[in-house]
C-alpha atoms as a PDB file:
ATOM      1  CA  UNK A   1      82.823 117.480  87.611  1.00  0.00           C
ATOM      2  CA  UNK A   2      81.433 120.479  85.266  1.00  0.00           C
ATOM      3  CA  UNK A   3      83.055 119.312  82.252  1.00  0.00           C
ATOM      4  CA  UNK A   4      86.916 120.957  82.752  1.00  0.00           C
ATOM      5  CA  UNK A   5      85.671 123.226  86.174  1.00  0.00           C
ATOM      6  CA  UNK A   6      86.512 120.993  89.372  1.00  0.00           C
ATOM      7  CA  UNK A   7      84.464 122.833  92.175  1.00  0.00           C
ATOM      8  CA  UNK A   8      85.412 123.025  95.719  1.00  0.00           C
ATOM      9  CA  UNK A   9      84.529 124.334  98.689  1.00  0.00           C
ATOM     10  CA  UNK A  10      86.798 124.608 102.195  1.00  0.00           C
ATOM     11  CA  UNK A  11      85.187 124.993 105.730  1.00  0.00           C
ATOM     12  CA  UNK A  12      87.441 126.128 108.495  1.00  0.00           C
ATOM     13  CA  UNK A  13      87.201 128.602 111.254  1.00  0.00           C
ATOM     14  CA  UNK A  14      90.659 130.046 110.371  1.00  0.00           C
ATOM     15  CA  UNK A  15      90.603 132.269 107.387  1.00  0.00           C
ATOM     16  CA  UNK A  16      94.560 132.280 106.515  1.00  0.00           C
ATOM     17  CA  UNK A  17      94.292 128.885 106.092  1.00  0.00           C
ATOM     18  CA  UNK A  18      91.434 127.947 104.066  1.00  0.00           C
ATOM     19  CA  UNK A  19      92.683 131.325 101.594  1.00  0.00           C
ATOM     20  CA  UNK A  20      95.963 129.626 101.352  1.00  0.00           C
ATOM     21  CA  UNK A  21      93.972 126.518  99.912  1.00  0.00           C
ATOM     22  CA  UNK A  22      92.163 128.316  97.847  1.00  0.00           C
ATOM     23  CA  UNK A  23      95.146 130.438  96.165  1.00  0.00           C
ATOM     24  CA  UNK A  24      97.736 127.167  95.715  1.00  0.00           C
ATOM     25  CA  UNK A  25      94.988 125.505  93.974  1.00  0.00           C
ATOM     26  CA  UNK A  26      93.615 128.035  92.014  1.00  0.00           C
ATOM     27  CA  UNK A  27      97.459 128.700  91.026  1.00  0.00           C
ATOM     28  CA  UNK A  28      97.984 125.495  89.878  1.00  0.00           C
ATOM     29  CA  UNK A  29      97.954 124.318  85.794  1.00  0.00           C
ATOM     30  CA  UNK A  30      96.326 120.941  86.394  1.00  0.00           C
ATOM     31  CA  UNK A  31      96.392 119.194  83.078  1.00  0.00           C
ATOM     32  CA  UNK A  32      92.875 118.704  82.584  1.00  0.00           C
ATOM     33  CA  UNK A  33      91.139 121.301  84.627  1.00  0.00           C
ATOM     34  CA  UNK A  34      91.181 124.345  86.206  1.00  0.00           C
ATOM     35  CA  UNK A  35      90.012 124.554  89.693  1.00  0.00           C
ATOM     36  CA  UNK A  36      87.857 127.233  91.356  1.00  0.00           C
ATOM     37  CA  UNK A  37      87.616 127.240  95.812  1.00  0.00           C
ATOM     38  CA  UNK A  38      84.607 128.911  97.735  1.00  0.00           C
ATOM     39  CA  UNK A  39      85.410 129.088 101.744  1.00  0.00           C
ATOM     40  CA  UNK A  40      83.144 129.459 104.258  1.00  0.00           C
ATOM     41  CA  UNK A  41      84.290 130.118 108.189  1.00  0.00           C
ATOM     42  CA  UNK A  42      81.846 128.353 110.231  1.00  0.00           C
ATOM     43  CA  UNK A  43      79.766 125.126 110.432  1.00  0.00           C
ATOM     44  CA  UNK A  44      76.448 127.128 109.414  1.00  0.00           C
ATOM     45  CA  UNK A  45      78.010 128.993 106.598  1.00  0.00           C
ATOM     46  CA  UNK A  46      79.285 125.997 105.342  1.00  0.00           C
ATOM     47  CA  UNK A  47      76.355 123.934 105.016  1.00  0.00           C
ATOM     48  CA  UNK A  48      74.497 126.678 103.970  1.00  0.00           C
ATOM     49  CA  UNK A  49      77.027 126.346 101.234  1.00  0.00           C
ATOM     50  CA  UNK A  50      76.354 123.143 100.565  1.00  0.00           C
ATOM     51  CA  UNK A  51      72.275 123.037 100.850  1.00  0.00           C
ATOM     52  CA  UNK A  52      72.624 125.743  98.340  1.00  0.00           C
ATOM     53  CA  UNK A  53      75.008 124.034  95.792  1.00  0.00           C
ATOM     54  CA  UNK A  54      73.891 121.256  96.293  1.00  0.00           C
ATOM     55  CA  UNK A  55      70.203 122.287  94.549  1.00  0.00           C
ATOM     56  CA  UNK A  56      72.444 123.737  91.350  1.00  0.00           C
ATOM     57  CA  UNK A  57      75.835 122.200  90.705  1.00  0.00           C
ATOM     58  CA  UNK A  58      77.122 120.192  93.768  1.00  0.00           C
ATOM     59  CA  UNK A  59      80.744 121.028  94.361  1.00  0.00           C
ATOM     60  CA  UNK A  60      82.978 118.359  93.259  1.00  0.00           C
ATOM     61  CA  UNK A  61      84.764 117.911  96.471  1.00  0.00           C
ATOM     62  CA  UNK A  62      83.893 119.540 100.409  1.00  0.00           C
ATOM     63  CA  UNK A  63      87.086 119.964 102.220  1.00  0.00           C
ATOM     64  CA  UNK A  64      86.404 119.788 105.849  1.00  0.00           C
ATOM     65  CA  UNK A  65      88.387 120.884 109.589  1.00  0.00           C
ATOM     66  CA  UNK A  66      87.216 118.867 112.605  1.00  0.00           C
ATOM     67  CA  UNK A  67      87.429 121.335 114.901  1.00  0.00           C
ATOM     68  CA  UNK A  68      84.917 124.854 114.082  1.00  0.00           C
ATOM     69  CA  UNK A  69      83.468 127.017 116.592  1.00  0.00           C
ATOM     70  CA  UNK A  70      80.103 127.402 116.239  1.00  0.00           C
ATOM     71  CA  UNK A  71      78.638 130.630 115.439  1.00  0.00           C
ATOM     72  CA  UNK A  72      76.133 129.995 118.129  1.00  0.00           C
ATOM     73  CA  UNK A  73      77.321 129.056 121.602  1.00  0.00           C
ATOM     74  CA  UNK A  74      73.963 126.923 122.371  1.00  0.00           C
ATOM     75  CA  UNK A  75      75.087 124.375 119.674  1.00  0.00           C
ATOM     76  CA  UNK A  76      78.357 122.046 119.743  1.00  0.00           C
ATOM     77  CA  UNK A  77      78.560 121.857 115.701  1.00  0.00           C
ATOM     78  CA  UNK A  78      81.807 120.209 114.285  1.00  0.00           C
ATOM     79  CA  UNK A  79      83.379 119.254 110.841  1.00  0.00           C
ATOM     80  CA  UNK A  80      82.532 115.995 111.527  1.00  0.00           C
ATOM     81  CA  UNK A  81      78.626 116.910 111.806  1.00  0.00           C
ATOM     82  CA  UNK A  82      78.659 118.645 108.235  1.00  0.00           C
ATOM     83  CA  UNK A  83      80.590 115.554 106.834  1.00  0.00           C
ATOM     84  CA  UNK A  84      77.873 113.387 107.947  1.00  0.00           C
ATOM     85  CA  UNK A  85      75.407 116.316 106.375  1.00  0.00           C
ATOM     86  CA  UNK A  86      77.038 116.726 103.184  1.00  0.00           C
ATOM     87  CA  UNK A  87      77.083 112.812 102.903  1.00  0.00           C
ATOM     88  CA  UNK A  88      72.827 112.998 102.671  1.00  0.00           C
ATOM     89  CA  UNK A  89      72.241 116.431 101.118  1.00  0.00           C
ATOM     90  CA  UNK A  90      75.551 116.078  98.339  1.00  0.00           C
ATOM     91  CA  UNK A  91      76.042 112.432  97.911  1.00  0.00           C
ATOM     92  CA  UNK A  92      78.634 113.338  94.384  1.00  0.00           C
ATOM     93  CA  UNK A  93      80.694 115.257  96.074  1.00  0.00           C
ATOM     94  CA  UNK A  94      84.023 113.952  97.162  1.00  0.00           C
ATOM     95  CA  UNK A  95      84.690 114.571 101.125  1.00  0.00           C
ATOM     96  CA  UNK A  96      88.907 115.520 102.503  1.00  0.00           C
ATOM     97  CA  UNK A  97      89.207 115.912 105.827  1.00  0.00           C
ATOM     98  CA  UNK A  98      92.304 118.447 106.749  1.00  0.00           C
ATOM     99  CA  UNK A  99      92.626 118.759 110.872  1.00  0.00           C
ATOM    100  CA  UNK A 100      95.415 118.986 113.150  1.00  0.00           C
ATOM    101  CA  UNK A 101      94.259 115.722 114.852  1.00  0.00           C
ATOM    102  CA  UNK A 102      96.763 112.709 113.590  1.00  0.00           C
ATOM    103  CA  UNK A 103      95.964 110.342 116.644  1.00  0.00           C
ATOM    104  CA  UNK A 104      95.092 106.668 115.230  1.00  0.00           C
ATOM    105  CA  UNK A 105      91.230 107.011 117.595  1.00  0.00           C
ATOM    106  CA  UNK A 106      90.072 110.453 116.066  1.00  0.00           C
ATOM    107  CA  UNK A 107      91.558 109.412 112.077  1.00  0.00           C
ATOM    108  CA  UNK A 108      89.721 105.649 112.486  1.00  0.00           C
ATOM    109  CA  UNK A 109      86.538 106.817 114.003  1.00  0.00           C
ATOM    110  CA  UNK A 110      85.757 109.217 111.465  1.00  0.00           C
ATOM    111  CA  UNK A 111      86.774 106.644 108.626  1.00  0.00           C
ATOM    112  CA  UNK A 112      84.743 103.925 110.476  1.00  0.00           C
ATOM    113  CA  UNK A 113      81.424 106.730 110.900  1.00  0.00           C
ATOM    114  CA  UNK A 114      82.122 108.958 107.782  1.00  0.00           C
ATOM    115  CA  UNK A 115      84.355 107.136 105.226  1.00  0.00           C
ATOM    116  CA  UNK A 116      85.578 110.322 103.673  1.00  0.00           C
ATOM    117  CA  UNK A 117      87.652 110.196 100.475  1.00  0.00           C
ATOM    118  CA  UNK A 118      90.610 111.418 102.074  1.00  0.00           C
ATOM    119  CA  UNK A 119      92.630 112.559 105.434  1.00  0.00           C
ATOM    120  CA  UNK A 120      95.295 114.641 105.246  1.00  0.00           C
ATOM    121  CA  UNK A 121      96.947 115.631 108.430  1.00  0.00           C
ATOM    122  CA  UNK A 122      97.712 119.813 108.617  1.00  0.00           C
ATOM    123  CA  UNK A 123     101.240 119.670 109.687  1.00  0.00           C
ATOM    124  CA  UNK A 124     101.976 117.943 106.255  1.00  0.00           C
ATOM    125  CA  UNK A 125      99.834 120.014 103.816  1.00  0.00           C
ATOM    126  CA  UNK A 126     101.663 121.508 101.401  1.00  0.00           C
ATOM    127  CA  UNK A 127     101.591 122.237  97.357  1.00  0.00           C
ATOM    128  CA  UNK A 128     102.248 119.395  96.119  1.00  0.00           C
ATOM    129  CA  UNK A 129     100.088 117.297  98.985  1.00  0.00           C
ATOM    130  CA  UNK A 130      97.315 119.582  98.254  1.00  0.00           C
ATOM    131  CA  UNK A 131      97.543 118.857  94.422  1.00  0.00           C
ATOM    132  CA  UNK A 132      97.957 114.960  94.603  1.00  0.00           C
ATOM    133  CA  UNK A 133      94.924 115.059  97.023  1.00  0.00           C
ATOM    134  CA  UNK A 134      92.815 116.555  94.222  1.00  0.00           C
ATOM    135  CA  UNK A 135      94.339 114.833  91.288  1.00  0.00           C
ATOM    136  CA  UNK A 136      93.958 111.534  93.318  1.00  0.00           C
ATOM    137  CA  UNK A 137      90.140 112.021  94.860  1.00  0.00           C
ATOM    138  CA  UNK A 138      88.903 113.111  91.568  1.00  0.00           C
ATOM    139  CA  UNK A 139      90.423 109.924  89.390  1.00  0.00           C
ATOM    140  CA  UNK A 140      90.847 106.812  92.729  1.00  0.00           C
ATOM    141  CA  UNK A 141      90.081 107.691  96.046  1.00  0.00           C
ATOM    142  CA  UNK A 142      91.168 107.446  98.685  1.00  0.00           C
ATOM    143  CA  UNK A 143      93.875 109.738  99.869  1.00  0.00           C
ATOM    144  CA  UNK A 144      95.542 109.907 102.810  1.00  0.00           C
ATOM    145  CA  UNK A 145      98.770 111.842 103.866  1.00  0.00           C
ATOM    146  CA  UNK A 146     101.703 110.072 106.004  1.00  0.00           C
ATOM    147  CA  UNK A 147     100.916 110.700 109.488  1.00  0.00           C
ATOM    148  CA  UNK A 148      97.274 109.407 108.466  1.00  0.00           C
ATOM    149  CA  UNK A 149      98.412 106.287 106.742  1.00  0.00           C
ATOM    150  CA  UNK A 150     100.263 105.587 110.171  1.00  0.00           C
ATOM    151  CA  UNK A 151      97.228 106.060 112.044  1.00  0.00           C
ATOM    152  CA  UNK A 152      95.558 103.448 110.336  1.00  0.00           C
ATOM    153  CA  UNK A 153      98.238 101.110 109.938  1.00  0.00           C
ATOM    154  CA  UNK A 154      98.836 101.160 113.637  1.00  0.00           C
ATOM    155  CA  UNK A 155      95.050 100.078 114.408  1.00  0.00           C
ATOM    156  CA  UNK A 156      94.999  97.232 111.535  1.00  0.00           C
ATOM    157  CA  UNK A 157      98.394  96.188 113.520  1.00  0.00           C
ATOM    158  CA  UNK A 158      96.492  96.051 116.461  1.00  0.00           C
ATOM    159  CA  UNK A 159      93.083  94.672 115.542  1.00  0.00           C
ATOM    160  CA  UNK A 160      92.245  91.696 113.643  1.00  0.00           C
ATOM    161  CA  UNK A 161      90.569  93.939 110.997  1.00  0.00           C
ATOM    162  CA  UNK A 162      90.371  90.442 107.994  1.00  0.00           C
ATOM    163  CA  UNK A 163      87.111  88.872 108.558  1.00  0.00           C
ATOM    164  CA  UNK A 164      85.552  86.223 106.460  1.00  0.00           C
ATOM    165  CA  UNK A 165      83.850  88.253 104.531  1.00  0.00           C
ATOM    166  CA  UNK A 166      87.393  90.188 103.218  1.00  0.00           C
ATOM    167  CA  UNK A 167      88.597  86.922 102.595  1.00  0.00           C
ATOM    168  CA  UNK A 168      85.482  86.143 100.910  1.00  0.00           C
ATOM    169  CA  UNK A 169      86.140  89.054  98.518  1.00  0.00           C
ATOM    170  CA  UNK A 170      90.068  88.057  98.587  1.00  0.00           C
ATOM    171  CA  UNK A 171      89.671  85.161  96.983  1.00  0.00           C
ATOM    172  CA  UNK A 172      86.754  85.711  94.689  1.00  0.00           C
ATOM    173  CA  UNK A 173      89.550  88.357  93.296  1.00  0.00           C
ATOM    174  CA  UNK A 174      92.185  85.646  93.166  1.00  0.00           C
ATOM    175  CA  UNK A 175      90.230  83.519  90.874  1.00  0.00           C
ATOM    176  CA  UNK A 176      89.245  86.736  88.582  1.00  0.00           C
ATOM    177  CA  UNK A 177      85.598  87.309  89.757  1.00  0.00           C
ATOM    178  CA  UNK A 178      84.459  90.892  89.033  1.00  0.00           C
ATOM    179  CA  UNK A 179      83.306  92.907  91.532  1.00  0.00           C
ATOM    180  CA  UNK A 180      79.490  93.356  90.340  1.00  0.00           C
ATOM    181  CA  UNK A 181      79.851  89.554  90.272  1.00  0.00           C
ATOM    182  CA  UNK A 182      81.519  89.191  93.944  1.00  0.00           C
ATOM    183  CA  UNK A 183      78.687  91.386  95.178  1.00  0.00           C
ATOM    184  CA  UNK A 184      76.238  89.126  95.089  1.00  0.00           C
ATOM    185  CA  UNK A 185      78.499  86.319  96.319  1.00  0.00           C
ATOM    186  CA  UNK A 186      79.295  88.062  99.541  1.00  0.00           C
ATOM    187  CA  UNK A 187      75.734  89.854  99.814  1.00  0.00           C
ATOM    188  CA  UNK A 188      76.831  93.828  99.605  1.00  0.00           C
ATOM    189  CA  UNK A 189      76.278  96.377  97.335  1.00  0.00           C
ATOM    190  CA  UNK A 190      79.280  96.600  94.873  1.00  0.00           C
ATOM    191  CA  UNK A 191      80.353 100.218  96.313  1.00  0.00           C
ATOM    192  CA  UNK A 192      80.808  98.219  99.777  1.00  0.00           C
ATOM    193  CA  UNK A 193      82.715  95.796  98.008  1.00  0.00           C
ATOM    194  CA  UNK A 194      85.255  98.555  96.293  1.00  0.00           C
ATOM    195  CA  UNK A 195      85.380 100.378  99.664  1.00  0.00           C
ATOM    196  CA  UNK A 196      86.611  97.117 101.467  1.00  0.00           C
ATOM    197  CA  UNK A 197      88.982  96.586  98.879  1.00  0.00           C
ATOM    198  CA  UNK A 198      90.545  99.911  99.246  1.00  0.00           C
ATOM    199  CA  UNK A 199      91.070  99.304 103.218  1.00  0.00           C
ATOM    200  CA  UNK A 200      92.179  95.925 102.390  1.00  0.00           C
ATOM    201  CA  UNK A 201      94.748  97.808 100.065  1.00  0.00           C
ATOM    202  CA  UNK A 202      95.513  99.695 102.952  1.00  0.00           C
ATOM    203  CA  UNK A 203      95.932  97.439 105.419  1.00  0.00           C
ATOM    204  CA  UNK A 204      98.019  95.304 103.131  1.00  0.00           C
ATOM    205  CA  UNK A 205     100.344  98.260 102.677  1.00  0.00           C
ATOM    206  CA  UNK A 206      99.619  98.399  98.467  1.00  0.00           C
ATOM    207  CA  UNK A 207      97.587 101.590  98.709  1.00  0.00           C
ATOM    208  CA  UNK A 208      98.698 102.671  95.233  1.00  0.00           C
ATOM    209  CA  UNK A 209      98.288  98.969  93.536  1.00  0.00           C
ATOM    210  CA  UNK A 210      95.898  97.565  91.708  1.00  0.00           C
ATOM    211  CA  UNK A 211      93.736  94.494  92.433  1.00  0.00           C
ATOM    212  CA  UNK A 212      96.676  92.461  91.283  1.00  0.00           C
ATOM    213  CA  UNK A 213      98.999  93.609  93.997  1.00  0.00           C
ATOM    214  CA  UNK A 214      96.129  93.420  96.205  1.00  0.00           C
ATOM    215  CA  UNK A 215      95.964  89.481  95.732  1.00  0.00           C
ATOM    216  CA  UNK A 216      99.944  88.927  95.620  1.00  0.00           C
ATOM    217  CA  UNK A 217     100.301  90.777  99.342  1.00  0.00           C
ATOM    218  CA  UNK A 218      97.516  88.726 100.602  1.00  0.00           C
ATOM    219  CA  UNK A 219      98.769  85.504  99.292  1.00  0.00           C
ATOM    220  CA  UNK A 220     102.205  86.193 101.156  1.00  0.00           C
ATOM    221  CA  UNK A 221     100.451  86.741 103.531  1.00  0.00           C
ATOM    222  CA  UNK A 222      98.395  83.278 104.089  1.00  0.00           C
ATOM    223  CA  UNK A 223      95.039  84.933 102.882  1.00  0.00           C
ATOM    224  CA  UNK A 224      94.556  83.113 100.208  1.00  0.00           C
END
């Protein structure tokens, strides 16, 4: 972040929507910043975006769509593509995906391939979503609207998603190990080890708790 100028660009192939973006968040008196929203209509434009920024001031977060027609026919480009990009050529900047898709396959994969900062379904973007999504990337990703929270939920129900690793971390937690600490203990880089605990909150149901809750849920539940 440019000291109180949060940065942000939106790629989608419909106009109306990324300018709606752009005008609710440039509208709204965030208490510690002001925010300012570039679009760009196309795969291409949009990582021409990027490559540019991302030599000068990288934007602060990349708000993606899955689905973008291509502005050449010979190439099958999709938001998922420039995620992956802007991952290598913008590494600060915070990546939201906003698409239409809400099925539990599409949401996963993209979290298991990309691990984005946040997935907000479009039927349930609103103000208010669109503010906590900035507010929330900015200070503690993840976020993640309803219908995406579901998504996941439904595949942790269905998969045993705790191996011994998590429980690894799960217990080095429970007997106050830091994370730099449990790094080393479990062999992976402390970001791995604060991404894993962030599914872990998820799967646990205590997205919005702290390591403390974290522990408690997975004592109930026989983790630990």
């Amino acid at each position: 972040m440019n000291d109180d100028l949060v940065r942000i660009l939106a790629v989608d192939d419909h106009e109306m929507i990324v300018l709606g973006y752009k005008y609710t968040l440039e509208a709204t008196e965030f208490d510690d910043f002001k925010v300012v929203v570039n679009t760009a209509a196309s795969y291409e434009k949009g990582k021409a975006e990027i490559e540019s920024s991302s030599k000068r001031l990288p934007y602060d977060i990349i708000l993606l769509d899955i689905s973008m027609f291509p502005e050449s026919a010979k190439e099958n480009r999709s938001g998922e593509d420039l995620g992956l990009l802007a991952k290598q050529i913008s590494p600060t900047s915070k990546i939201v995906f906003l698409s239409s898709f809400s099925d539990s396959y599409r949401i996963n994969n993209i979290l298991k391939v990309i691990n984005p900062d946040g997935y907000m379904v479009k039927s349930e973007v609103d103000e208010k979503t669109l503010q906590d999504m900035v507010k929330t990337v900015l200070a503690k990703p993840p976020y993640y609207t309803a219908a995406a929270l579901q998504a996941i939920r439904r595949k942790m129900a269905n998969e045993d998603q705790i191996d011994e690793r998590d429980k690894k971390i799960l217990y080095q937690l429970s007997i106050g190990t830091k994370t730099k600490d449990i790094s080393s203990i479990v062999a992976a880089a402390s970001t791995t080890v604060e991404n894993r605990k962030r599914q872990l909150k998820v799967i646990f149901g205590v997205e919005n708790g702290n390591d403390f809750a974290l522990i408690e849920e997975a004592r109930k539940r026989g983790f630990i």
